[in-house]
Protein backbone atom coordinates (compact mmCIF):
# COMPACT_ATOMS: atom_id res chain seq x y z
CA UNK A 1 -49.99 -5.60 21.64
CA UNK A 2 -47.90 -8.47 22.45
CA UNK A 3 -47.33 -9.65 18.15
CA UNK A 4 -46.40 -6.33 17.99
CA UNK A 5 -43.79 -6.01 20.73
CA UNK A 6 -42.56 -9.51 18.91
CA UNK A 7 -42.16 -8.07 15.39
CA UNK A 8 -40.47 -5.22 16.45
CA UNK A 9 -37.94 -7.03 18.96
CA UNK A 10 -38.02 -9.94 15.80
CA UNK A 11 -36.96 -6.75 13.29
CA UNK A 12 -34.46 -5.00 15.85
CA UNK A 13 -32.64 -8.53 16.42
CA UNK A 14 -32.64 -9.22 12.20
CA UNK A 15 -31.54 -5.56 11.51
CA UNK A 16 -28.37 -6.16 14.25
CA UNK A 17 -27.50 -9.31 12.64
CA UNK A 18 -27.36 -7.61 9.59
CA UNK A 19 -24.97 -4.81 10.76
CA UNK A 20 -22.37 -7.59 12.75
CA UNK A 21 -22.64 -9.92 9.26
CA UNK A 22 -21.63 -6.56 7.29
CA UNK A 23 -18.85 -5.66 10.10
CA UNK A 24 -18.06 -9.57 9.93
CA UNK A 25 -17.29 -9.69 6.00
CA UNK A 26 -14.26 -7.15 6.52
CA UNK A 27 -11.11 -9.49 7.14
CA UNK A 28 -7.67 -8.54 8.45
CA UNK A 29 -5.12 -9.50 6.29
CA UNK A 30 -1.05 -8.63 7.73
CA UNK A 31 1.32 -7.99 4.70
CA UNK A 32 4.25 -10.64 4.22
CA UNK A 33 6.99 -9.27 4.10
CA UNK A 34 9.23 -11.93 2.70
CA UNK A 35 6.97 -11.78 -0.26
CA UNK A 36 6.56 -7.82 -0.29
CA UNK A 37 8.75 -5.70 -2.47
CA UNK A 38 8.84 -1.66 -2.90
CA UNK A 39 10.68 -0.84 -5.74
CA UNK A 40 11.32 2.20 -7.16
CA UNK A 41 12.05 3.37 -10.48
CA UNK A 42 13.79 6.76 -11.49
CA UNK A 43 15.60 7.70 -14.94
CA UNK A 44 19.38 8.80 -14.96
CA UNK A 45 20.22 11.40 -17.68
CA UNK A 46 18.36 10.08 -19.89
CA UNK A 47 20.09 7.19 -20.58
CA UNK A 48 19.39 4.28 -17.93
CA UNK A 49 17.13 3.62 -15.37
CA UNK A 50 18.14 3.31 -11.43
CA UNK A 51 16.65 1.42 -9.25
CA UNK A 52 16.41 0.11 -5.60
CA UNK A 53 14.53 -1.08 -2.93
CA UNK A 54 13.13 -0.80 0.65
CA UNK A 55 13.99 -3.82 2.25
CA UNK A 56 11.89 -2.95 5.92
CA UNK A 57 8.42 -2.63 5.12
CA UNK A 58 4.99 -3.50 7.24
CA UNK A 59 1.53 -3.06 6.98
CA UNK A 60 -2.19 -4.08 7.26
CA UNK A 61 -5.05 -4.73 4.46
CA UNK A 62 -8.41 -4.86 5.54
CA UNK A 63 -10.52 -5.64 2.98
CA UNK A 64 -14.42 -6.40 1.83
CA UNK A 65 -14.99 -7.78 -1.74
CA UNK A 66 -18.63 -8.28 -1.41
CA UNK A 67 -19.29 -4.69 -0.42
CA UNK A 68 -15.88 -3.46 -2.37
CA UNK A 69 -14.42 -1.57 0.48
CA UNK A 70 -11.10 -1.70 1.70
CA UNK A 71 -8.03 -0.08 3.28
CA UNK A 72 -4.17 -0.83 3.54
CA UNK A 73 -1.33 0.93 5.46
CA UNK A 74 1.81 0.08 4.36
CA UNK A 75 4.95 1.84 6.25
CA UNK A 76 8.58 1.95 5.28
CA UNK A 77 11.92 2.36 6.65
CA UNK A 78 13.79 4.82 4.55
CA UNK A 79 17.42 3.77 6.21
CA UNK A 80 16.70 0.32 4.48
CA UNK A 81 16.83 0.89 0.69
CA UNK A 82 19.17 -0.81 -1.27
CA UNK A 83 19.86 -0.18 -4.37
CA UNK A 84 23.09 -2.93 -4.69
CA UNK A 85 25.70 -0.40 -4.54
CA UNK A 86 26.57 0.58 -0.89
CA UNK A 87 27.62 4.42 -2.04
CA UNK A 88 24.45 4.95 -3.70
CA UNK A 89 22.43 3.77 -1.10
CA UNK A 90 24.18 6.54 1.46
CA UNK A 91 24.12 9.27 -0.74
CA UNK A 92 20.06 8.64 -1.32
CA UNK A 93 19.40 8.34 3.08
CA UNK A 94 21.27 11.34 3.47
CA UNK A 95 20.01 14.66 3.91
CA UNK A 96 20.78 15.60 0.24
CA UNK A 97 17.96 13.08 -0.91
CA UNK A 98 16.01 11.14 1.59
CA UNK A 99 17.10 12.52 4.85
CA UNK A 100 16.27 9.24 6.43
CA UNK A 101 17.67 10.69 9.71
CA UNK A 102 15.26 12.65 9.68
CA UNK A 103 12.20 11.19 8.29
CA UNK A 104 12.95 7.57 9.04
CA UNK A 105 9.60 5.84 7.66
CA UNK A 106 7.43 6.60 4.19
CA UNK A 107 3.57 5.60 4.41
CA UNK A 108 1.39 4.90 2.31
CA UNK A 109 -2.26 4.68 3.63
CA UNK A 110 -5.36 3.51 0.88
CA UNK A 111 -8.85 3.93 1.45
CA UNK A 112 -10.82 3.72 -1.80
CA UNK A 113 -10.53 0.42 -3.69
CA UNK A 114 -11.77 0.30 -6.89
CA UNK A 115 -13.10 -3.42 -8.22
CA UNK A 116 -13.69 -5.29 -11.64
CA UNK A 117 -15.97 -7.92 -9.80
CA UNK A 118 -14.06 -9.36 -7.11
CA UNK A 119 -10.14 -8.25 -8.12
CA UNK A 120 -8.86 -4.94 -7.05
CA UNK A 121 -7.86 -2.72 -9.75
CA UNK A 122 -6.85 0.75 -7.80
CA UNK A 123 -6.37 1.44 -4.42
CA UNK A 124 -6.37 5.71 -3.80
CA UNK A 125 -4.95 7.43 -0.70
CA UNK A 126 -1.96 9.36 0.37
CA UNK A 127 1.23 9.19 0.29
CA UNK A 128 3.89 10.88 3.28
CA UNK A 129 7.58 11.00 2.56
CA UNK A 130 10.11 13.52 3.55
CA UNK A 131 7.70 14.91 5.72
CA UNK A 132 5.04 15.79 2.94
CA UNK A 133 2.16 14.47 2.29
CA UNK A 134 0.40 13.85 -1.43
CA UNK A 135 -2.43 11.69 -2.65
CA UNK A 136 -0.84 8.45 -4.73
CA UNK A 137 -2.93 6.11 -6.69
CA UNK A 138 -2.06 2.39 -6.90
CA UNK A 139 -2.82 0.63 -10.06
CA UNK A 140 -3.06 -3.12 -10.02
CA UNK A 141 -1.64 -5.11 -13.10
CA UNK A 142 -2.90 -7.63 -10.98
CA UNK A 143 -4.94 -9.27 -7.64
CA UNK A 144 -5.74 -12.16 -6.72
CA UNK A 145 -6.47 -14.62 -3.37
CA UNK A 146 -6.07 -17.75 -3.13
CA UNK A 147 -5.71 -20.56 -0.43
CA UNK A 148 -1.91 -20.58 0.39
CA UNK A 149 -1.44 -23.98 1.36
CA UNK A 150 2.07 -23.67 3.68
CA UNK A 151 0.45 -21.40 5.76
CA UNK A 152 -3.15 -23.01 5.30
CA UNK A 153 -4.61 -19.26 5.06
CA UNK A 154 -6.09 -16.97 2.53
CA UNK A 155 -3.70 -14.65 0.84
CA UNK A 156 -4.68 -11.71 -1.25
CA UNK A 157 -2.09 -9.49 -2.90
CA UNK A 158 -0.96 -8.69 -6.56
CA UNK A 159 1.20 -5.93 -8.37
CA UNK A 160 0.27 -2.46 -7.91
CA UNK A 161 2.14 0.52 -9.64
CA UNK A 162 2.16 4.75 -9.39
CA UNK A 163 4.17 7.23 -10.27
CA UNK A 164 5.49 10.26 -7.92
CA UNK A 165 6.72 13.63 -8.73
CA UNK A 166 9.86 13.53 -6.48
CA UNK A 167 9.50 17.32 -5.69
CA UNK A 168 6.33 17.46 -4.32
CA UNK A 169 7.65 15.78 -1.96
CA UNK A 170 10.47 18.44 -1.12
CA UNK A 171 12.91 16.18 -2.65
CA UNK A 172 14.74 18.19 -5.31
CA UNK A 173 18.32 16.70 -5.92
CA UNK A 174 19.66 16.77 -9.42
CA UNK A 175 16.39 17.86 -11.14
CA UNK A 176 18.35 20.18 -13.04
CA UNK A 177 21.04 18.29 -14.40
CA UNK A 178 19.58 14.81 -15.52
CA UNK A 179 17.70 12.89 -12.57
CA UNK A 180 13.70 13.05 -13.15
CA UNK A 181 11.44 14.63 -10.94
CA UNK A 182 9.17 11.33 -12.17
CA UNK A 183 9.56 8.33 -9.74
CA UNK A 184 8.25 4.76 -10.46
CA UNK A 185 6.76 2.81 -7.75
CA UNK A 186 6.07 -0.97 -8.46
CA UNK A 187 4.90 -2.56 -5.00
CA UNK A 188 4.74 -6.51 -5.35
CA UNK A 189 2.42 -7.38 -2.29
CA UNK A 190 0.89 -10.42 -0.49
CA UNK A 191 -0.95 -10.34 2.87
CA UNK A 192 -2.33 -13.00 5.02
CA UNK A 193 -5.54 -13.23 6.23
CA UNK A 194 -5.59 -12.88 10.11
């Protein structure tokens, strides 16, 4: 009676060491925002691309390589794109476009990674801006980690890209006289393990 009490306090205690190891594999990474960039992308009659940026930006990755899992939250502050020409970036916060007054942050929050190995080649989620909400993939042209050796910490990041249709979003301006409805993202991220 008593070997038996032991095995099955010895195969409680191993089967709770496995579940804190799995919990224990997920790390915290906070996203840097000095090397962070949203940009976006959008064409202009035809002719040229414009594009800007969001300047305020912060988020969280939590990620798992070994048992491919992950999930970011990345949130913007609409007020803070620039797109280097000061009348521009009014006239895209302003109710007309953006309506930052209104919806002062975008977010994007990811919760299926998809791996080759260890690198992260998609991350799928949803996407809220201008008060609407729409599922966004992120591609990765590339990931990678590596031992930052400033901050002495991991750092895992890489360059992700999508593509948004502007109006299903409720954001409509000039779609019928030469903007497209067809929006660019390309999000250059690193985040440091917490």
């Amino acid at each position: 009676m008593k070997s038996a009490s032991f095995v099955a306090t010895f195969f409680a205690a191993a089967l709770l060491a496995t579940a804190v190891g799995a919990q224990a594999a997920t790390a915290t990474y906070a996203i840097d925002p000095s090397h962070t960039y949203v940009t976006f992308e959008i064409g202009h009659f035809g002719t040229s691309t414009n594009r800007g940026r969001f300047d305020k930006k912060q988020g969280t990755v939590q990620l798992d390589r070994a048992a491919k899992t992950g999930k970011v939250e990345l949130t913007l502050e609409v007020g803070s794109v620039s797109t280097g020409f000061a009348m521009f970036d009014k006239h895209l916060t302003s109710p007309e476009i953006l309506d930052a007054g209104t919806f002062p942050t975008a977010k994007f929050v990811g919760d299926k990674f998809s791996f080759n190995g260890d690198k992260v080649t998609e991350v799928a989620g949803t996407l809220t801006l201008h008060g609407k909400t729409n599922p966004v993939t992120l591609k990765a042209k590339n990931f990678n980690c590596y031992m930052n050796p400033m901050l002495k910490a991991e750092v895992c990041g890489g360059d992700f890209e999508a593509t948004v249709v502007r109006s299903q979003f409720g954001i409509s301006y000039g779609l019928d006289w030469g903007f497209s409805d067809a929006v660019n993202l390309v999000i250059q991220v690193e985040a440091v393990k917490q």
